[in-house]
N, C-alpha and C. Protein backbone atom coordinates (compact mmCIF):
# COMPACT_ATOMS: atom_id res chain seq x y z
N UNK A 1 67.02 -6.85 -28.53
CA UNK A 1 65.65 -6.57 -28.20
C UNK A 1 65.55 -5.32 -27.30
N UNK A 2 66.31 -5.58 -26.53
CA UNK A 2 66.69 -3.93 -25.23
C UNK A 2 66.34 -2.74 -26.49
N UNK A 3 67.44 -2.69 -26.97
CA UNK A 3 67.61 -1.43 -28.26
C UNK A 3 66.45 -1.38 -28.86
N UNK A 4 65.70 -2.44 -29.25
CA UNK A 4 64.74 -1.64 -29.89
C UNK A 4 63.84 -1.65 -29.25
N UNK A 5 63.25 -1.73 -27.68
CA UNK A 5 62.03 -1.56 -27.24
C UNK A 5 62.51 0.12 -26.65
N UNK A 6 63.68 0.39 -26.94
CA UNK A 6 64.23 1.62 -26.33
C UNK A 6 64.52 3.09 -27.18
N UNK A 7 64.15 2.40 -28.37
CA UNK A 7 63.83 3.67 -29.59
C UNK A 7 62.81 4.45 -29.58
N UNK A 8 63.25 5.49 -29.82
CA UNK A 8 61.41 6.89 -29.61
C UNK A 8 62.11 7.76 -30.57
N UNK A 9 61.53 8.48 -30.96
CA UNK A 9 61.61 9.80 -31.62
C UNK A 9 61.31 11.22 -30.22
N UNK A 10 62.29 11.88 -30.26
CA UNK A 10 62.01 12.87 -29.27
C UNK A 10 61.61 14.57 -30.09
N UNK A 11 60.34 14.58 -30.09
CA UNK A 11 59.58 16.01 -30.82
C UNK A 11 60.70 16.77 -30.00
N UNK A 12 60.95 16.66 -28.69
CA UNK A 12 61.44 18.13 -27.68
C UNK A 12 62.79 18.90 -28.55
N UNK A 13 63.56 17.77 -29.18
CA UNK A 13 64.78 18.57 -30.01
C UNK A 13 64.23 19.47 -30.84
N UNK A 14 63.20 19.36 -31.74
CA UNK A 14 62.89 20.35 -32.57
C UNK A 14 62.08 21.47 -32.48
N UNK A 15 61.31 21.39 -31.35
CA UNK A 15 60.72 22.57 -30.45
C UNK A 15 61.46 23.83 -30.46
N UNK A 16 62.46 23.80 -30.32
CA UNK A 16 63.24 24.78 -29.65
C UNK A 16 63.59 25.69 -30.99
N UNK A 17 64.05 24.92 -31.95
CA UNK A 17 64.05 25.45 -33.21
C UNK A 17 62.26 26.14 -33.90
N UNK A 18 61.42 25.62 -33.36
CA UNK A 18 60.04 26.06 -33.88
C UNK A 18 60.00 27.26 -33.00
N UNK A 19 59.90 27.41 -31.87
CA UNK A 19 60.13 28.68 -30.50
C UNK A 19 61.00 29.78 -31.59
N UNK A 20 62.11 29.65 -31.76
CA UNK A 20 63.16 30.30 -32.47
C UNK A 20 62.04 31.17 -33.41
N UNK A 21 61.86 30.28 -34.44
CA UNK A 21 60.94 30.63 -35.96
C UNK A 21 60.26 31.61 -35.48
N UNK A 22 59.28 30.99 -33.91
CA UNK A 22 58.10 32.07 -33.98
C UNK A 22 58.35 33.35 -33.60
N UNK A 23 59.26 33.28 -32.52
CA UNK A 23 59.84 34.08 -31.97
C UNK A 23 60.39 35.42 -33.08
N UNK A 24 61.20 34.82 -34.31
CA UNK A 24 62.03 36.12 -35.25
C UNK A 24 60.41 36.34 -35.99
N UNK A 25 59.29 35.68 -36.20
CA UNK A 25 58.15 36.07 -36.68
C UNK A 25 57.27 37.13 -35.72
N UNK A 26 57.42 37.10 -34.56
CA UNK A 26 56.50 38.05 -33.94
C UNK A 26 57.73 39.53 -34.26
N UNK A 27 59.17 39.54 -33.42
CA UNK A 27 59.95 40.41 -33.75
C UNK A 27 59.67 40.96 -34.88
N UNK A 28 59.67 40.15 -36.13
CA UNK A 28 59.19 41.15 -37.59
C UNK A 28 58.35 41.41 -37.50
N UNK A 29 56.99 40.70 -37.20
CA UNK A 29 55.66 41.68 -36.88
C UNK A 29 55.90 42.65 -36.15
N UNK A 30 56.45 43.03 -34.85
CA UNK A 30 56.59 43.92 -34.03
C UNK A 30 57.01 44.96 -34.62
N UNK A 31 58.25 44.92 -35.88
CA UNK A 31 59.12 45.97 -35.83
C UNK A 31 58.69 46.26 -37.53
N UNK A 32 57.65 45.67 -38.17
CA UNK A 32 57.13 46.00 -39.42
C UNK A 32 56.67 47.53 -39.33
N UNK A 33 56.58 48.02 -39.91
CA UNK A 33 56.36 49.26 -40.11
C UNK A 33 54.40 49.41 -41.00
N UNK A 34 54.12 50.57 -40.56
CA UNK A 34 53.26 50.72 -41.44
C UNK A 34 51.57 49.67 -41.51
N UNK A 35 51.62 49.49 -40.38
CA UNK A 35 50.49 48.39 -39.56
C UNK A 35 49.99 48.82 -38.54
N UNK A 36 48.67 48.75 -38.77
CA UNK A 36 47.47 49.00 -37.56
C UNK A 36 47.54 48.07 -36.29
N UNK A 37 47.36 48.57 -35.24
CA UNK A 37 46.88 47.21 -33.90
C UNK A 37 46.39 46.28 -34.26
N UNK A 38 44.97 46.13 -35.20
CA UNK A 38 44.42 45.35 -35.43
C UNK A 38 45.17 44.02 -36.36
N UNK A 39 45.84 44.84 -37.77
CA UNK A 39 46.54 43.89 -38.17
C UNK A 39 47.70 43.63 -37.31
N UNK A 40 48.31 44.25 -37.03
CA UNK A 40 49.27 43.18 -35.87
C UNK A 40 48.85 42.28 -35.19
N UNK A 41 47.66 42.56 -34.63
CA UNK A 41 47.06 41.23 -33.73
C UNK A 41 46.92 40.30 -34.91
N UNK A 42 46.57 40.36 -35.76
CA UNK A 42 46.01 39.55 -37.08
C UNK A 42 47.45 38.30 -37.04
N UNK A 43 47.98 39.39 -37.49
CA UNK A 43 49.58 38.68 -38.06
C UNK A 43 49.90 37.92 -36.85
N UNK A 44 49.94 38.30 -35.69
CA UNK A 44 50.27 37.38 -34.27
C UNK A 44 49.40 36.24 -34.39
N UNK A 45 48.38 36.44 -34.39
CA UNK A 45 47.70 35.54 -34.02
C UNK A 45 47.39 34.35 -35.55
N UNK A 46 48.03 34.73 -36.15
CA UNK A 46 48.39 33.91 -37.65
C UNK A 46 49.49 32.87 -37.50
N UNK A 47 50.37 33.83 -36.69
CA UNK A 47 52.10 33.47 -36.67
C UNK A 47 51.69 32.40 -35.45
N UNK A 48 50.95 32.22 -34.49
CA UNK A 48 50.54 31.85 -33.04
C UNK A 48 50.11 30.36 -33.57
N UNK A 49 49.25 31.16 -34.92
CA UNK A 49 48.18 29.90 -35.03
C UNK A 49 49.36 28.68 -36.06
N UNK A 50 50.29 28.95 -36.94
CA UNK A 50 51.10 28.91 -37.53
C UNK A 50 51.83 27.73 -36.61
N UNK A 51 52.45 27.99 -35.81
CA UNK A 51 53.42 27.59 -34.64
C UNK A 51 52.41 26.23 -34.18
N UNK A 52 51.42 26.61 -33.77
CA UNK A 52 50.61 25.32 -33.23
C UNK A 52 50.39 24.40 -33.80
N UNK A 53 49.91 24.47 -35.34
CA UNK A 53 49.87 23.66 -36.15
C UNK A 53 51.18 23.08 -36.52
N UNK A 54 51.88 23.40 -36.82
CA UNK A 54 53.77 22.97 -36.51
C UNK A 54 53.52 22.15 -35.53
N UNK A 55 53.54 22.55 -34.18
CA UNK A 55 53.91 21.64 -33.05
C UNK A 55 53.08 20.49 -32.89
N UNK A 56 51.90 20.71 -33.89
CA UNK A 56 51.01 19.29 -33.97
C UNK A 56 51.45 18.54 -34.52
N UNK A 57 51.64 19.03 -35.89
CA UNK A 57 52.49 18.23 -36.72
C UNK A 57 53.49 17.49 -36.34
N UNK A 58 54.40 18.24 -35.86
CA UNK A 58 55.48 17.59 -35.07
C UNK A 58 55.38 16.34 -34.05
N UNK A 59 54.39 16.69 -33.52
CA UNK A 59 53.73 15.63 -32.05
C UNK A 59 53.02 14.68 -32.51
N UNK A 60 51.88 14.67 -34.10
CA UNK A 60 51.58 13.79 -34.64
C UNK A 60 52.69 12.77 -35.32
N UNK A 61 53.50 13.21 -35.64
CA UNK A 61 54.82 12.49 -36.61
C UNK A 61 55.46 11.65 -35.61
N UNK A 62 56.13 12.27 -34.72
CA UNK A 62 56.59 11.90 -33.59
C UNK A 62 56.05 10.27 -32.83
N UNK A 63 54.54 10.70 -32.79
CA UNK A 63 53.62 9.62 -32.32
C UNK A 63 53.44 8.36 -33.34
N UNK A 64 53.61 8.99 -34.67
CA UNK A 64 53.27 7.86 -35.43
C UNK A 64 54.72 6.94 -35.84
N UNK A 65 55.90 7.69 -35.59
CA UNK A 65 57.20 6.94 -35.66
C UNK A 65 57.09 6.43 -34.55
N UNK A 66 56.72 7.07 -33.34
CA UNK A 66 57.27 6.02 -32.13
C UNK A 66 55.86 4.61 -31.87
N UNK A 67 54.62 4.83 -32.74
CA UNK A 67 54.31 3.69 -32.87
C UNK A 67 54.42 2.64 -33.90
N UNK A 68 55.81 3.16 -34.86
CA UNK A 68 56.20 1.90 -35.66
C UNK A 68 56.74 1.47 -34.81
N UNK A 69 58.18 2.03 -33.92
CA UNK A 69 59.02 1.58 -33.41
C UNK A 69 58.27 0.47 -32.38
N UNK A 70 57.48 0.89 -31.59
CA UNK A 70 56.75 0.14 -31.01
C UNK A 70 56.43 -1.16 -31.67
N UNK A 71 55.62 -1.26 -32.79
CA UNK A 71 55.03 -2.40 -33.59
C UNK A 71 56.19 -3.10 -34.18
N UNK A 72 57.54 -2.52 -34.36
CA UNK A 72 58.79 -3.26 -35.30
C UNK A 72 59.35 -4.02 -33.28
N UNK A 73 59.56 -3.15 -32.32
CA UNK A 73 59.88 -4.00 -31.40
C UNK A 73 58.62 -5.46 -31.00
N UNK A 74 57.18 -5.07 -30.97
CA UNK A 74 56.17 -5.56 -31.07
C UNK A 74 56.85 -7.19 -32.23
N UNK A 75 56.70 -6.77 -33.12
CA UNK A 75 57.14 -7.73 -34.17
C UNK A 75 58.52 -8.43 -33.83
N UNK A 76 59.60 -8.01 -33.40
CA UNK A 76 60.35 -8.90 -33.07
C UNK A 76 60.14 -9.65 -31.99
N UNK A 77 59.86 -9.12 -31.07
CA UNK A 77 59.71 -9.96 -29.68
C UNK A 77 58.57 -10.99 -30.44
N UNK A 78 57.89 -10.97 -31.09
CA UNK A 78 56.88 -12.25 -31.12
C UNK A 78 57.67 -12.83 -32.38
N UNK A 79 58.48 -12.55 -33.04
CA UNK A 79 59.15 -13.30 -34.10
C UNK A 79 59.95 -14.44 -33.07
N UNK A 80 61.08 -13.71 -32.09
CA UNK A 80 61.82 -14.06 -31.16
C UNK A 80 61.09 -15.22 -30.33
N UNK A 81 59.81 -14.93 -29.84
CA UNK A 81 59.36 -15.82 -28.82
C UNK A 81 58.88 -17.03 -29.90
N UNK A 82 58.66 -16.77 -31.13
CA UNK A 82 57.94 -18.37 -32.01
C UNK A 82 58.98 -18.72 -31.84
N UNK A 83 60.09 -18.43 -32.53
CA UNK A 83 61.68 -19.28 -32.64
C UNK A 83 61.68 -19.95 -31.43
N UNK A 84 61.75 -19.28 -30.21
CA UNK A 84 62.01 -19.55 -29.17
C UNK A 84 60.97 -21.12 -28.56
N UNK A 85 59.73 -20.74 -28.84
CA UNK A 85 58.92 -21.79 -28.68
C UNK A 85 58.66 -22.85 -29.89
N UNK A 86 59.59 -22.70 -31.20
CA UNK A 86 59.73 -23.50 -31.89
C UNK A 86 61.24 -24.27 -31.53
N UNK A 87 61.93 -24.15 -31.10
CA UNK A 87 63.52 -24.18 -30.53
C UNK A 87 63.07 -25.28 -29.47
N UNK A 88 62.56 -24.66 -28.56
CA UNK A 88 62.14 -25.84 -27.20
C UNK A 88 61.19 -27.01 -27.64
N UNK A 89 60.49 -26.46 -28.70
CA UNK A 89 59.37 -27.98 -29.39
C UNK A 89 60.51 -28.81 -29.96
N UNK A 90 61.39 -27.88 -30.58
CA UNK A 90 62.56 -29.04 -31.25
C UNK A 90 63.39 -30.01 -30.22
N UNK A 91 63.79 -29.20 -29.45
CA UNK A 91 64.16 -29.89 -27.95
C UNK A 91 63.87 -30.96 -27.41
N UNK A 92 62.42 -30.35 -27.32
CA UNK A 92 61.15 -31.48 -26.47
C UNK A 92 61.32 -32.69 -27.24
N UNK A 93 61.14 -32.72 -28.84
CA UNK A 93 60.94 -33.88 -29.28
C UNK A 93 62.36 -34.53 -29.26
N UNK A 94 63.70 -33.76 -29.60
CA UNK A 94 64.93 -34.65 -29.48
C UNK A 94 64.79 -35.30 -28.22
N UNK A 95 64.73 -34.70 -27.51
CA UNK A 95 64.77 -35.39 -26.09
C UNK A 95 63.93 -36.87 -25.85
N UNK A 96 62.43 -36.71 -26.09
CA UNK A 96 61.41 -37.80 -26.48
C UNK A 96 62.28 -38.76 -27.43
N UNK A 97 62.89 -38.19 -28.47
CA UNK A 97 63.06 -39.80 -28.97
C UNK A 97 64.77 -40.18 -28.80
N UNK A 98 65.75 -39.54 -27.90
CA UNK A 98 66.80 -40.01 -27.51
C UNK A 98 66.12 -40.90 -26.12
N UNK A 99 65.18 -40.19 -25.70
CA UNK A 99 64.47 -41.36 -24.32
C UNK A 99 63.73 -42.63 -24.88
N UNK A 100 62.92 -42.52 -25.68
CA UNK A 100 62.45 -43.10 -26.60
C UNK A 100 63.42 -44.56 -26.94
N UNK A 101 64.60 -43.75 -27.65
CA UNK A 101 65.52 -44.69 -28.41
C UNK A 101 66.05 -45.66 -27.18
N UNK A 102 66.55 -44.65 -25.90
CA UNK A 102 67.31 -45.22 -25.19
C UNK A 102 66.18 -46.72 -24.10
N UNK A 103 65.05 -45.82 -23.85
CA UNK A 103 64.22 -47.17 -23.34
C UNK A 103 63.95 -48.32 -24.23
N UNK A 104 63.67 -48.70 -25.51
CA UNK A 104 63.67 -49.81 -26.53
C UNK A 104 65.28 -50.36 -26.47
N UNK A 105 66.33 -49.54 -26.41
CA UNK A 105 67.75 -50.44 -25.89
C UNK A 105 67.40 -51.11 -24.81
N UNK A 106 66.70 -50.51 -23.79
CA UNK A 106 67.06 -51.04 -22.15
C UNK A 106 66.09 -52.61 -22.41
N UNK A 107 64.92 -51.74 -23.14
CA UNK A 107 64.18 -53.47 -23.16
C UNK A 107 64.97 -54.18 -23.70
N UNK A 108 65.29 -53.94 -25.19
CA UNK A 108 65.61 -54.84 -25.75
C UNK A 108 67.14 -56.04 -24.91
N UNK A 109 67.67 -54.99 -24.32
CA UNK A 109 68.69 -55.76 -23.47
C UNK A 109 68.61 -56.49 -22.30
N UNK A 110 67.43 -55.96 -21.78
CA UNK A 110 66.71 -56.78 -20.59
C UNK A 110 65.67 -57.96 -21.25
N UNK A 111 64.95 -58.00 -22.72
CA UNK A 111 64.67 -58.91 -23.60
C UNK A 111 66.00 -60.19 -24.06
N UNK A 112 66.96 -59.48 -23.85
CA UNK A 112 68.26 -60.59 -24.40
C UNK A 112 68.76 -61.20 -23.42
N UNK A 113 69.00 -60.65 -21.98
CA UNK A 113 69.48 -61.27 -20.90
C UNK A 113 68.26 -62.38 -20.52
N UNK A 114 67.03 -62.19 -20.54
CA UNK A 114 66.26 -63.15 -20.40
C UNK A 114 66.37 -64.23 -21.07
N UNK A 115 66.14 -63.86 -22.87
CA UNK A 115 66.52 -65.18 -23.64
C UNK A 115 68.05 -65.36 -23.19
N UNK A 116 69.24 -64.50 -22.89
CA UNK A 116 70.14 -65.96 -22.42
C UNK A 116 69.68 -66.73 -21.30
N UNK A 117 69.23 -66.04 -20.21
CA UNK A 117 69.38 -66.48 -18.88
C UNK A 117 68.45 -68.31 -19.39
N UNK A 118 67.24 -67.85 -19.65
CA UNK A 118 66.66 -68.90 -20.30
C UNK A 118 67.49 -69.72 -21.43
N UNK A 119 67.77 -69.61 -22.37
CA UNK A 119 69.10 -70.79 -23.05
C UNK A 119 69.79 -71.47 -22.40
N UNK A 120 70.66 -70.88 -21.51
CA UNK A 120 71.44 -71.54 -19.81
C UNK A 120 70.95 -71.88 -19.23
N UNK A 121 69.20 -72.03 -19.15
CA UNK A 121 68.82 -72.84 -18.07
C UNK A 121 68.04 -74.35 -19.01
N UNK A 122 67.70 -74.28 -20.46
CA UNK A 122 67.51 -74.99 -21.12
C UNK A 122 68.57 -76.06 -21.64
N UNK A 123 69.14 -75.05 -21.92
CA UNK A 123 71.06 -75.79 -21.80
C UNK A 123 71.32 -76.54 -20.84
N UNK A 124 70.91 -76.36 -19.54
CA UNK A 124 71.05 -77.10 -18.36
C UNK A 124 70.49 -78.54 -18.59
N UNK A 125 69.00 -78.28 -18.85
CA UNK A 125 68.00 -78.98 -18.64
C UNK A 125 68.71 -80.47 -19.61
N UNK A 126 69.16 -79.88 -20.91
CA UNK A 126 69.25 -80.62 -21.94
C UNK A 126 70.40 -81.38 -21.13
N UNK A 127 71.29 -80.64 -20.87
CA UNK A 127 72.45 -81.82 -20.09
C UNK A 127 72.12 -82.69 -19.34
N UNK A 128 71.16 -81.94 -18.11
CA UNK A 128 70.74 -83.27 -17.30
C UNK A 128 69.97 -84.22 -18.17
N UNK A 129 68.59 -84.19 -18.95
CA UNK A 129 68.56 -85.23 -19.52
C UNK A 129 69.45 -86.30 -20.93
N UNK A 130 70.62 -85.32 -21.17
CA UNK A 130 71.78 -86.15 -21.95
C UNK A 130 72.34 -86.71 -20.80
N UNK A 131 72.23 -86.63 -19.83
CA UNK A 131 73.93 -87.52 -18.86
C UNK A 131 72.72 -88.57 -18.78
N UNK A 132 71.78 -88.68 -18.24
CA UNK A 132 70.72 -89.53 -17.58
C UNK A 132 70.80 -90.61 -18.77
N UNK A 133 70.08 -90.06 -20.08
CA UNK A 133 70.21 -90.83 -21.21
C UNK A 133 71.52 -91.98 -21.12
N UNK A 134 72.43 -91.32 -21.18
CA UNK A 134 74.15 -91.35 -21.57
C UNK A 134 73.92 -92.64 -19.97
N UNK A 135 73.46 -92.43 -19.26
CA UNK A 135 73.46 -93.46 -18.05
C UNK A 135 72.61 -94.75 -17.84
N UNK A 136 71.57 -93.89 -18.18
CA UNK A 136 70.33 -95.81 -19.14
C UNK A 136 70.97 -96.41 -19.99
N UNK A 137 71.70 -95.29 -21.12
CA UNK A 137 72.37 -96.22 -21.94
C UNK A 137 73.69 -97.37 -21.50
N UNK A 138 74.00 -96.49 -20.69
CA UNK A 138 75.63 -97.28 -20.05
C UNK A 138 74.97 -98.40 -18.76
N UNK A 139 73.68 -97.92 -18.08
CA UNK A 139 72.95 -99.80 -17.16
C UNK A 139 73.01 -100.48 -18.56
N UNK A 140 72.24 -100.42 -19.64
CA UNK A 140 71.62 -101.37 -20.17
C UNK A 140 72.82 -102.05 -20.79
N UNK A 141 74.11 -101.29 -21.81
CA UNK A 141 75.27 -102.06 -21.59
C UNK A 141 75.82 -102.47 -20.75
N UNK A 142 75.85 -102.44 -19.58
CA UNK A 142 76.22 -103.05 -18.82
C UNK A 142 75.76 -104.51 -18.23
N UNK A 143 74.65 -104.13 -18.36
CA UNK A 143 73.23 -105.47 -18.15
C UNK A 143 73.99 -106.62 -19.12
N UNK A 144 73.68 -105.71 -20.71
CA UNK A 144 73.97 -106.71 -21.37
C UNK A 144 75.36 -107.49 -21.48
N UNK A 145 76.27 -106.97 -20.91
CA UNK A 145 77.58 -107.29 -20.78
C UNK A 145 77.46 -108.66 -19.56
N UNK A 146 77.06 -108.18 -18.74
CA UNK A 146 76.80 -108.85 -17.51
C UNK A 146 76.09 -110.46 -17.83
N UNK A 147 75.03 -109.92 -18.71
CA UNK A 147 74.34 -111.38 -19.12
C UNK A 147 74.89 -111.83 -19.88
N UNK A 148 76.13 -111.41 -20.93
CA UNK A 148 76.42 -111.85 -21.80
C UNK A 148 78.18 -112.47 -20.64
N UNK A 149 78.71 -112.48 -20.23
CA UNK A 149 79.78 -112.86 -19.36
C UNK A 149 79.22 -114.07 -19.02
N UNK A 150 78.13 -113.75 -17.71
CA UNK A 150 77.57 -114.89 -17.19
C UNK A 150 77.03 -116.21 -18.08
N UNK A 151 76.45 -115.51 -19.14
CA UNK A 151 76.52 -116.41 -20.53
C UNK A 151 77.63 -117.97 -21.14
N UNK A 152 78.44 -116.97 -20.74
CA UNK A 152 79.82 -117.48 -21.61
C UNK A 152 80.31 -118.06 -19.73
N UNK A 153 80.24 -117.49 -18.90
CA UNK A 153 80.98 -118.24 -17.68
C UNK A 153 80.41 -119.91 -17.47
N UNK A 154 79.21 -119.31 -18.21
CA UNK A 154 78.16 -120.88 -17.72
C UNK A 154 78.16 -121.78 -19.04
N UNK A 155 79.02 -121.27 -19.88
CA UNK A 155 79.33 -122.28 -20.81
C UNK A 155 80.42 -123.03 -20.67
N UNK A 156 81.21 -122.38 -20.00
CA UNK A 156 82.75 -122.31 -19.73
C UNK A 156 83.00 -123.53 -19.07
N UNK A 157 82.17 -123.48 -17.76
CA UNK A 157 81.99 -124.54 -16.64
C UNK A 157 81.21 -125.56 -17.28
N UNK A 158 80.71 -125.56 -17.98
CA UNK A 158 80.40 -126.91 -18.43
C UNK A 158 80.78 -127.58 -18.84
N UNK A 159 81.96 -127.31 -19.73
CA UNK A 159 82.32 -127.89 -20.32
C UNK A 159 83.84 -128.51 -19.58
């Protein structure tokens, strides 16, 4: 990008060569033979007028290359900056859904430690009321054991 906001066309190199031109053009006017004042001024001021129009030319050309260069650096830098602000949108969103992804893990794992924590405490629950069960059941055999002994003791003695 440096390089090309740093391109120009420089008219000044070819100046010097136009100076030159006009310069061996007045010399031949000067040293022409066979010419009035008047046409000499003519021819000077031909050769004068000649030269200017050149150096316009030159300064127009000049201007109109160094405002492509301008518009081609113009054009990259905004090619450069979409990429650039298409690059960071791409970013933005990876980022959103690696955060995204990674918070639905965290629930979902803080969702699973709950259902265990809860299973282990249902699990609990279920034991205490299996031993309890498991313990009505073992009075009431016992009861019946008891009545059924005393049963048989009081038959025993009677006889």
């Amino acid at each position: 990008m440096y390089t090309l906001g740093q391109q120009r066309e420089n008219p000044y190199a070819i100046v010097p060569e136009l100076y030159d031109e006009y310069a061996k053009g007045m010399y031949a006017i000067s040293n022409m033979g066979g010419l009035g004042g008047g046409q000499r001024a003519l021819a000077r001021l031909s050769a004068m007028n000649n030269f200017m129009n050149q150096s316009a030319k030159l300064q127009q050309t000049a201007q109109a290359a160094n405002i492509g260069h301008r518009q081609t650096y113009a054009n990259a830098f905004l090619t450069a900056g979409a990429k650039s602000a298409e690059n960071e949108a791409t970013a933005l969103r990876y980022d959103l859904d690696r955060y995204s992804k990674a918070h639905a893990a965290k629930l979902a794992g803080e969702q699973e430690a709950r259902k265990g924590a809860w299973g282990q405490f249902m699990a609990g629950i279920k034991g205490i009321v299996d031993n309890k069960r498991y313990n009505d059941a073992m009075d009431l055999y016992r009861q019946k054991s008891k009545i059924e002994n005393d049963y048989y003791e009081a038959l025993t003695r009677n006889l």
